[in-house]
Protein backbone atom coordinates (compact mmCIF):
# COMPACT_ATOMS: atom_id res chain seq x y z
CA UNK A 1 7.46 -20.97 9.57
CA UNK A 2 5.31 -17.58 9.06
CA UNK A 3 3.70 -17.40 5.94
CA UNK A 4 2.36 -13.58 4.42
CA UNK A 5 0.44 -13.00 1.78
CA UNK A 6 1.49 -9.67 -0.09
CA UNK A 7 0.64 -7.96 -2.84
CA UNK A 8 3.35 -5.83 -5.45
CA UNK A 9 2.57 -3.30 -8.27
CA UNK A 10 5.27 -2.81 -10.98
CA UNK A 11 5.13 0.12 -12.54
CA UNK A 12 7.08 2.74 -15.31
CA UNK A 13 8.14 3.50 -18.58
CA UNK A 14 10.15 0.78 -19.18
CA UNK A 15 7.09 -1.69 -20.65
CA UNK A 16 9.77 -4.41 -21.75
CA UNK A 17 11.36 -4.50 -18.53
CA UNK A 18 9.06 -4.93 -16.60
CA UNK A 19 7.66 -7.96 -18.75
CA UNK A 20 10.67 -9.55 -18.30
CA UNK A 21 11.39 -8.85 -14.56
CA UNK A 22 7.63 -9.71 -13.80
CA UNK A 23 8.43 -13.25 -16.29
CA UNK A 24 11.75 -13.79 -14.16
CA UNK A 25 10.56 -13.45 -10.90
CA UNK A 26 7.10 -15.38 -11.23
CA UNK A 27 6.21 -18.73 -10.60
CA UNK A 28 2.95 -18.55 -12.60
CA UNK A 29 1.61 -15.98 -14.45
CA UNK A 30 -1.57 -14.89 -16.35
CA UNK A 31 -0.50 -14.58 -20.40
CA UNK A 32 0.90 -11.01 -21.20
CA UNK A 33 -1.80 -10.34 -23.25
CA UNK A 34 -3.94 -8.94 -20.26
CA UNK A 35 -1.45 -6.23 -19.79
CA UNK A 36 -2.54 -5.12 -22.93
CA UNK A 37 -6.58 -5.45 -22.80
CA UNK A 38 -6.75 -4.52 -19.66
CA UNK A 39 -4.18 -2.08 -18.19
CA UNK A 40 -2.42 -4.97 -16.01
CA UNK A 41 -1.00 -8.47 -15.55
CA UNK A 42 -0.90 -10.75 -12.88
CA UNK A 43 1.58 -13.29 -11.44
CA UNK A 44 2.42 -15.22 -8.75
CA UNK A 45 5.87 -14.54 -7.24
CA UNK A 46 7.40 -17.39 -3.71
CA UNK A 47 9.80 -15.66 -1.92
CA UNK A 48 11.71 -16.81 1.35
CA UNK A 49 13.13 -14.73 3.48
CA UNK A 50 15.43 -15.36 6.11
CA UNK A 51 15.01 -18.63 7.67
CA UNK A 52 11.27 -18.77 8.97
CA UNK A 53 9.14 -16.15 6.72
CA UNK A 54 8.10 -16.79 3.57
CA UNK A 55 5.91 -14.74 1.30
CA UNK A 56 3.58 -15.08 -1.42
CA UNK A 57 3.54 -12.00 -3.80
CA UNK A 58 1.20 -11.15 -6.43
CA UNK A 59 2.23 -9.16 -8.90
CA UNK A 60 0.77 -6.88 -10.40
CA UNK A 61 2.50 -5.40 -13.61
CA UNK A 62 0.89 -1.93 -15.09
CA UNK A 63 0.64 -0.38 -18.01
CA UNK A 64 1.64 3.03 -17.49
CA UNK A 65 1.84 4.15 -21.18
CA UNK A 66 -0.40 7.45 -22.25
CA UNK A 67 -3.02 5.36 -23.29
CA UNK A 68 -3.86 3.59 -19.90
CA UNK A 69 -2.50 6.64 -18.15
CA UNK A 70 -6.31 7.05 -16.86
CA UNK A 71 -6.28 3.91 -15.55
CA UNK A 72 -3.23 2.54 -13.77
CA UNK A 73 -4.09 4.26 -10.30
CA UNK A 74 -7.26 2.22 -9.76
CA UNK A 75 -4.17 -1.09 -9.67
CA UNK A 76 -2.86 0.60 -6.74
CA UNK A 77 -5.01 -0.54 -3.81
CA UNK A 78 -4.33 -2.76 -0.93
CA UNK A 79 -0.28 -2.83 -2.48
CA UNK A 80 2.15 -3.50 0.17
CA UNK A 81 4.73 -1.91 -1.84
CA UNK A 82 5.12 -0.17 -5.78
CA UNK A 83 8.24 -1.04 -7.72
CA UNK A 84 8.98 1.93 -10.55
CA UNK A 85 11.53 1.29 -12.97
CA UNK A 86 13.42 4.34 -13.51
CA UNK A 87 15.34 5.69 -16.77
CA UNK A 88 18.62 6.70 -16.09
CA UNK A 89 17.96 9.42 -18.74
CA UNK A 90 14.62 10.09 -17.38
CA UNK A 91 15.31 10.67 -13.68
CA UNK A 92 12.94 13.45 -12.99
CA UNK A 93 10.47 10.77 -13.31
CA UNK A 94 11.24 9.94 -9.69
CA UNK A 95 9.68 13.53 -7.96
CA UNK A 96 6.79 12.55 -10.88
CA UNK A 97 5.96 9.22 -9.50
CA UNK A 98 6.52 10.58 -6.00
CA UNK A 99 3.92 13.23 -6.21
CA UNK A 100 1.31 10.51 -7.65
CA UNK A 101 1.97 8.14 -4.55
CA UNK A 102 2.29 10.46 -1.64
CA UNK A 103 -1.28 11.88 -3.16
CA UNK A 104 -2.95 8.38 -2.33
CA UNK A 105 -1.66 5.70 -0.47
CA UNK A 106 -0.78 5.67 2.91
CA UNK A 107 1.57 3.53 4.94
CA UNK A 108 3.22 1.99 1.56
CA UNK A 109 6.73 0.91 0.75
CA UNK A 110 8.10 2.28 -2.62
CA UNK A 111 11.13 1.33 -4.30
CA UNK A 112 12.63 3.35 -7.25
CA UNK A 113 14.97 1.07 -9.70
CA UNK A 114 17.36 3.39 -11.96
CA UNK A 115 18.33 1.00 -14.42
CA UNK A 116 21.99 1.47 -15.16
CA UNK A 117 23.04 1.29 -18.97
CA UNK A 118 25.86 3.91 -19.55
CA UNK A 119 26.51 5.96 -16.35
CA UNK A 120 27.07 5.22 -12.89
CA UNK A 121 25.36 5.86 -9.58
CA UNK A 122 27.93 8.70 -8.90
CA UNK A 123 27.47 10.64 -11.88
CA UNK A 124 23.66 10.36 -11.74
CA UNK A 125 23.41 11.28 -7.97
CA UNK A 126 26.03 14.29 -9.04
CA UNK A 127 24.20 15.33 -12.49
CA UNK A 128 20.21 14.67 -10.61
CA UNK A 129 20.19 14.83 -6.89
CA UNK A 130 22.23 17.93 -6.70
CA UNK A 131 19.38 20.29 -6.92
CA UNK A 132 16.98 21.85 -4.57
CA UNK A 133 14.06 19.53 -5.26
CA UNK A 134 15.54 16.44 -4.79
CA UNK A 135 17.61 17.32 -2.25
CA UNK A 136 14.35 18.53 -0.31
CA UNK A 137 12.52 15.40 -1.34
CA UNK A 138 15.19 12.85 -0.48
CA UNK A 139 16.14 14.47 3.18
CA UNK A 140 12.01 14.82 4.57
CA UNK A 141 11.31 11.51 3.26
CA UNK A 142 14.40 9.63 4.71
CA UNK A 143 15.09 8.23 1.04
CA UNK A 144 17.86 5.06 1.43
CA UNK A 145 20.12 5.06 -1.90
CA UNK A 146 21.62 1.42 -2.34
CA UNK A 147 23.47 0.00 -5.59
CA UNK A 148 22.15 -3.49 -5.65
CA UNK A 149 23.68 -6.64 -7.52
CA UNK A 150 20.05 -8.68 -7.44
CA UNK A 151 16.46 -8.46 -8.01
CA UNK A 152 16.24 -10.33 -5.03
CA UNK A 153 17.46 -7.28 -3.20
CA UNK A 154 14.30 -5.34 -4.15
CA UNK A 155 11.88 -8.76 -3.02
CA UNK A 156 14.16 -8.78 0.29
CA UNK A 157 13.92 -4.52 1.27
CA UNK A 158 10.02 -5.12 0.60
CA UNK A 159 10.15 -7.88 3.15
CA UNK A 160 12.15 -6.65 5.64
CA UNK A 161 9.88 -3.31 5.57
CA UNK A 162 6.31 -6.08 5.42
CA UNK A 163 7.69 -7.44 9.04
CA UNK A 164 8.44 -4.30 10.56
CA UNK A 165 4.49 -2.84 9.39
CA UNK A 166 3.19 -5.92 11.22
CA UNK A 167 5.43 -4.94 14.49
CA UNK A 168 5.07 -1.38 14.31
CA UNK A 169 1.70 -0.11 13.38
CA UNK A 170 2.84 3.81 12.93
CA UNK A 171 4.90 3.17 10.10
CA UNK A 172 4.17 5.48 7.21
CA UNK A 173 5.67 5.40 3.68
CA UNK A 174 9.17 3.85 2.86
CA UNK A 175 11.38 4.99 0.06
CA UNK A 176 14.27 3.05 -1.41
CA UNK A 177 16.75 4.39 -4.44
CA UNK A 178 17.94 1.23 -6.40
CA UNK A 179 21.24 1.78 -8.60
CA UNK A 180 21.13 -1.80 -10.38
CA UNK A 181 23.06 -2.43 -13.80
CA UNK A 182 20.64 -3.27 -16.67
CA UNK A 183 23.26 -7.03 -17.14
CA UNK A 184 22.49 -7.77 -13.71
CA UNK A 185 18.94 -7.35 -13.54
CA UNK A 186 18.43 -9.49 -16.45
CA UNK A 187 21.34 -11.59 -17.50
CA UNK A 188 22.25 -12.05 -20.88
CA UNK A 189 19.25 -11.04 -22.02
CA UNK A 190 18.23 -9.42 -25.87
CA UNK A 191 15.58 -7.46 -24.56
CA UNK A 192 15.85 -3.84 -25.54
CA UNK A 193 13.48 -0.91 -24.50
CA UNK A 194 13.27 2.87 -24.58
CA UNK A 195 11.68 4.38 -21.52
CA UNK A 196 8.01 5.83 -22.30
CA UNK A 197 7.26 9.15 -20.62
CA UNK A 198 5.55 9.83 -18.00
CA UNK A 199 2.05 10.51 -18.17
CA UNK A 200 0.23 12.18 -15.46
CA UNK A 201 -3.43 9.88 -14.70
CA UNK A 202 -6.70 11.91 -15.60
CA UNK A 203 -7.65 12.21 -11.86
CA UNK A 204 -10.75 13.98 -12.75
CA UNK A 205 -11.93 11.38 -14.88
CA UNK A 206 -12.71 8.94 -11.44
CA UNK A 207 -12.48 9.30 -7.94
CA UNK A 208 -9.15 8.83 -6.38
CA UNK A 209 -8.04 8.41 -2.65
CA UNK A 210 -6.53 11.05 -1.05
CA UNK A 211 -4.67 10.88 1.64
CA UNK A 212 -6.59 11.34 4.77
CA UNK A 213 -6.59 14.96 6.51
CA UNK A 214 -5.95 13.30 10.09
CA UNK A 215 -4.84 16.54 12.14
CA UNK A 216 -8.61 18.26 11.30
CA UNK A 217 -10.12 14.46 11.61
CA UNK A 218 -8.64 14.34 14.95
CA UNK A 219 -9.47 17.61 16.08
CA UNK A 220 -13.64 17.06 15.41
CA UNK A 221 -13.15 13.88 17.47
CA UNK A 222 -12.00 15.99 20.27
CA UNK A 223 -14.72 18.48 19.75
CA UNK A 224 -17.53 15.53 19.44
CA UNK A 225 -15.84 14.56 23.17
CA UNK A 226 -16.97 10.60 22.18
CA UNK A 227 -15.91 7.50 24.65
CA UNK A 228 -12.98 6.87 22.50
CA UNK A 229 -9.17 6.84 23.40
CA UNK A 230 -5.77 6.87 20.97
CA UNK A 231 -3.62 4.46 21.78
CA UNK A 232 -0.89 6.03 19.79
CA UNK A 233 -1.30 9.20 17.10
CA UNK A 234 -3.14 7.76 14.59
CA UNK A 235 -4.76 4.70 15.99
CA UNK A 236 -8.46 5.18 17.86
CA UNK A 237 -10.08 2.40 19.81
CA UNK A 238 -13.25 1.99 21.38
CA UNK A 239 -15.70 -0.44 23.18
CA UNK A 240 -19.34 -1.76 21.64
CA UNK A 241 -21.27 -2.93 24.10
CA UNK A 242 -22.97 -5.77 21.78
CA UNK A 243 -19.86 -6.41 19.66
CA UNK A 244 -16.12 -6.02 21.13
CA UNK A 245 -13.79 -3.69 20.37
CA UNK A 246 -13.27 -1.46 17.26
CA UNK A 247 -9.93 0.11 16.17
CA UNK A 248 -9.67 2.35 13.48
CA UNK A 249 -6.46 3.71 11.40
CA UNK A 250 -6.76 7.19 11.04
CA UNK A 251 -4.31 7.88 7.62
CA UNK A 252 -7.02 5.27 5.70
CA UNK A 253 -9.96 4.12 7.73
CA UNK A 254 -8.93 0.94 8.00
CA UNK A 255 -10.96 -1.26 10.60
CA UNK A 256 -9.75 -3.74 12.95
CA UNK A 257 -12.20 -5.98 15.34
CA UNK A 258 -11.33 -8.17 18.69
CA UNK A 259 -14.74 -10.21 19.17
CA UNK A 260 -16.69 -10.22 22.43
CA UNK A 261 -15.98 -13.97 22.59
CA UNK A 262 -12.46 -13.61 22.24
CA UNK A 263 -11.67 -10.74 24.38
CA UNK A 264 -13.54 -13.16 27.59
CA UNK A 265 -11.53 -16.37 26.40
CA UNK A 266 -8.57 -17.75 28.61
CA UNK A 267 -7.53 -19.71 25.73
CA UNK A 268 -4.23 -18.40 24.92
CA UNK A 269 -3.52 -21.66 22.58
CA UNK A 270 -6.57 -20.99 20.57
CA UNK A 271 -5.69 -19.91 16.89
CA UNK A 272 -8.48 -17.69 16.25
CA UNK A 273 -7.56 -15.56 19.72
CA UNK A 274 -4.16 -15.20 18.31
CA UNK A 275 -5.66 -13.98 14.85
CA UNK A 276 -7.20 -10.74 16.63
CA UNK A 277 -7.68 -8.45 15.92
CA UNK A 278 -9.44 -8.94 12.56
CA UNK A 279 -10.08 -6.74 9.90
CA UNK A 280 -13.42 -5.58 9.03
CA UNK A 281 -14.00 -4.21 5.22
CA UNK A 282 -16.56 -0.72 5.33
CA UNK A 283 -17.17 0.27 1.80
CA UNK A 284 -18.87 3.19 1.67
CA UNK A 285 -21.99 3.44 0.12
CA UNK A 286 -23.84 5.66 -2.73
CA UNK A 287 -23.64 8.81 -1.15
CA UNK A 288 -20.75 10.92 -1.62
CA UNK A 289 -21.80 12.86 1.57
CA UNK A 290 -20.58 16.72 1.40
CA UNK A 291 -19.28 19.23 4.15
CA UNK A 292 -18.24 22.65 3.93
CA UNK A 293 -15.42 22.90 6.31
CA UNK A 294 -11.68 23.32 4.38
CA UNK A 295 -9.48 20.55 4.54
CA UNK A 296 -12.84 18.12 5.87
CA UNK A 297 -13.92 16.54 2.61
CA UNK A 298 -15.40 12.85 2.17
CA UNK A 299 -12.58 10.75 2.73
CA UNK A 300 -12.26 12.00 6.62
CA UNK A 301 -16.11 12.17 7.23
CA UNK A 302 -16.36 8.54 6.23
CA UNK A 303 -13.87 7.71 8.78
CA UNK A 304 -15.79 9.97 10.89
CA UNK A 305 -19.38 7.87 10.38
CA UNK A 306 -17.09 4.78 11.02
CA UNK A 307 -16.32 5.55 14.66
CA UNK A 308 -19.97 6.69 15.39
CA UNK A 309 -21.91 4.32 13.33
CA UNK A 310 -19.02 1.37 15.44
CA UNK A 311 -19.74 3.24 18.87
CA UNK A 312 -22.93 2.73 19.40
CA UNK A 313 -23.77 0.28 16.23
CA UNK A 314 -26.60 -2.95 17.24
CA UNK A 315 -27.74 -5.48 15.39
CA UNK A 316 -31.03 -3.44 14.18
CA UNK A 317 -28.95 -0.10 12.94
CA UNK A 318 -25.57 -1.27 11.23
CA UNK A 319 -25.00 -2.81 7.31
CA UNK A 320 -26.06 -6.31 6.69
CA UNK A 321 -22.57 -6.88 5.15
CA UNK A 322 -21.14 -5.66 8.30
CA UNK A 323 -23.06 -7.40 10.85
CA UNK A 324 -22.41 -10.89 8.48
CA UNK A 325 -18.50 -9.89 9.26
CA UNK A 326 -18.73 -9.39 12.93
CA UNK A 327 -20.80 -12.64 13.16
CA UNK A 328 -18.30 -14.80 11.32
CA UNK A 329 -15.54 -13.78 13.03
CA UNK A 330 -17.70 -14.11 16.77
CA UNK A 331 -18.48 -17.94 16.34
CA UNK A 332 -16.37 -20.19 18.65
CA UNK A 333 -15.19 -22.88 17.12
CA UNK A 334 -15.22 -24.89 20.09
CA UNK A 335 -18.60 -24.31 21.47
């Protein structure tokens, strides 16, 4: 059986609704109190899919009315997909939340849920969808529209998309359309709520991630003409002579390591050679760094300083956090 570890955000107007789905789905939960003191709730959702995956959710249930509005974004990292529950009354709120997303997060599954109360999916796709910018939206993104019967449904599209991000690397944002009637999300249930608007977060207020610039990124790697090589568009990989080899995920500077020790082992049994390559977490530090080339801004020179600082990193020159990483994950458990 293969076993994942994921984690959810639920997000939207719909406050009530979302308590309840998050209180349905859940097999433990933090009290819904926290949702209120501090933006978000937690909870821990078992899922099994097919026959031989199962996955361990958490789930993490926003506050997205005007009040947290500045916060809700800061929720979003290291989500392996965003649920938004979706107003049939208030479906603009889809190119809203859409906008928000495709702003920061990279590589991301996203699932819209119109909740069905007096219309259908035809006469919302006919009344909505019918117009330039959805149209646009929709047809670039590859959008799939399904009616579903299940909240399963949504748990089972999230983990169908999960396996095919650990086959295929490349694979950028998803986006699903859920129709789903408001009886068969919830069952008999006497929970009522009016959809909240939406409420744009005060991005100057904190820093944000962006999405990364990768066509200028790429093109100073070129110019820098470094001992690096892509082994597909946006994945680099290179060779440390003290330490292995690096690769690096260009859309959000994500790190991945194969050990030295690993990469000379014959042991194709051994669990921690079947584990590589591992990830490696590079926070960056106090400086904000600067640049004054257009469309070059922080984000992409800290991915830059990754491949260089990587390249020709020792023991005397690179983080202490970093070299305690790449030392943990080098020890053989068998010598």
């Amino acid at each position: 059986m293969k076993f994942f570890k994921k984690k959810i955000c639920v997000i939207g107007g719909y406050e009530n609704y979302k308590d309840e789905f998050q209180k349905g789905a859940s097999s433990k939960s933090l009290p819904i109190e926290n949702k209120q003191n501090i933006g978000v709730n937690i909870s821990k959702i078992d899922f099994s899919y097919r026959n031989n995956e199962r996955f361990e959710f958490l789930l993490w249930n926003i506050d997205c009315r005007q009040q947290r509005a500045y916060l809700r974004t800061i929720f979003y990292k290291g989500a392996e997909a965003i649920i938004i529950f979706i107003s049939e009354n208030k479906v603009n709120q889809i190119l809203q939340y859409f906008n928000e997303i495709q702003e920061r997060i990279p590589s991301i599954t996203v699932i819209y849920c119109i909740i069905l109360e007096q219309f259908s999916k035809e006469t919302i796709i006919n009344r909505h969808f019918k117009n330039d910018d959805f149209e646009t939206t929709i047809t670039s993104n590859d959008i799939q529209i399904n009616e579903i019967s299940k909240p399963s449904d949504i748990m089972d599209q999230i983990c169908s998309i999960a396996l095919k991000r650990t086959k295929y690397k490349e694979l950028g944002n998803v986006y699903f359309i859920d129709f789903i009637h408001l009886n068969l999300l919830f069952g008999d249930t006497d929970v009522i709520d009016e959809c909240n608007d939406y409420y744009e977060p005060e991005t100057h207020t904190m820093e944000i991630t962006q999405i990364i610039n990768t066509e200028q990124l790429i093109k100073y790697i070129l110019k820098l003409n470094l001992d690096v090589y892509f082994e597909s568009t946006n994945w680099l990989k290179f060779k440390n002579k003290n330490f292995g080899t690096f690769s690096i995920y260009l859309k959000n500077g994500n790190v991945y390591y194969s050990p030295k020790i690993c990469e000379k082992c014959k042991d194709n049994k051994c669990i921690k050679h079947k584990k590589t390559p591992f990830f490696i977490c590079i926070e960056p530090g106090e400086s904000i760094g600067w640049t004054n080339i257009k469309g070059f801004d922080n984000n992409e020179l800290l991915i830059l300083t990754k491949i260089l600082a990587l390249k020709e990193g020792t023991e005397n020159d690179l983080p202490r956090s970093l070299l305690k990483q790449i030392k943990n994950i080098n020890r053989c458990d068998k010598i």
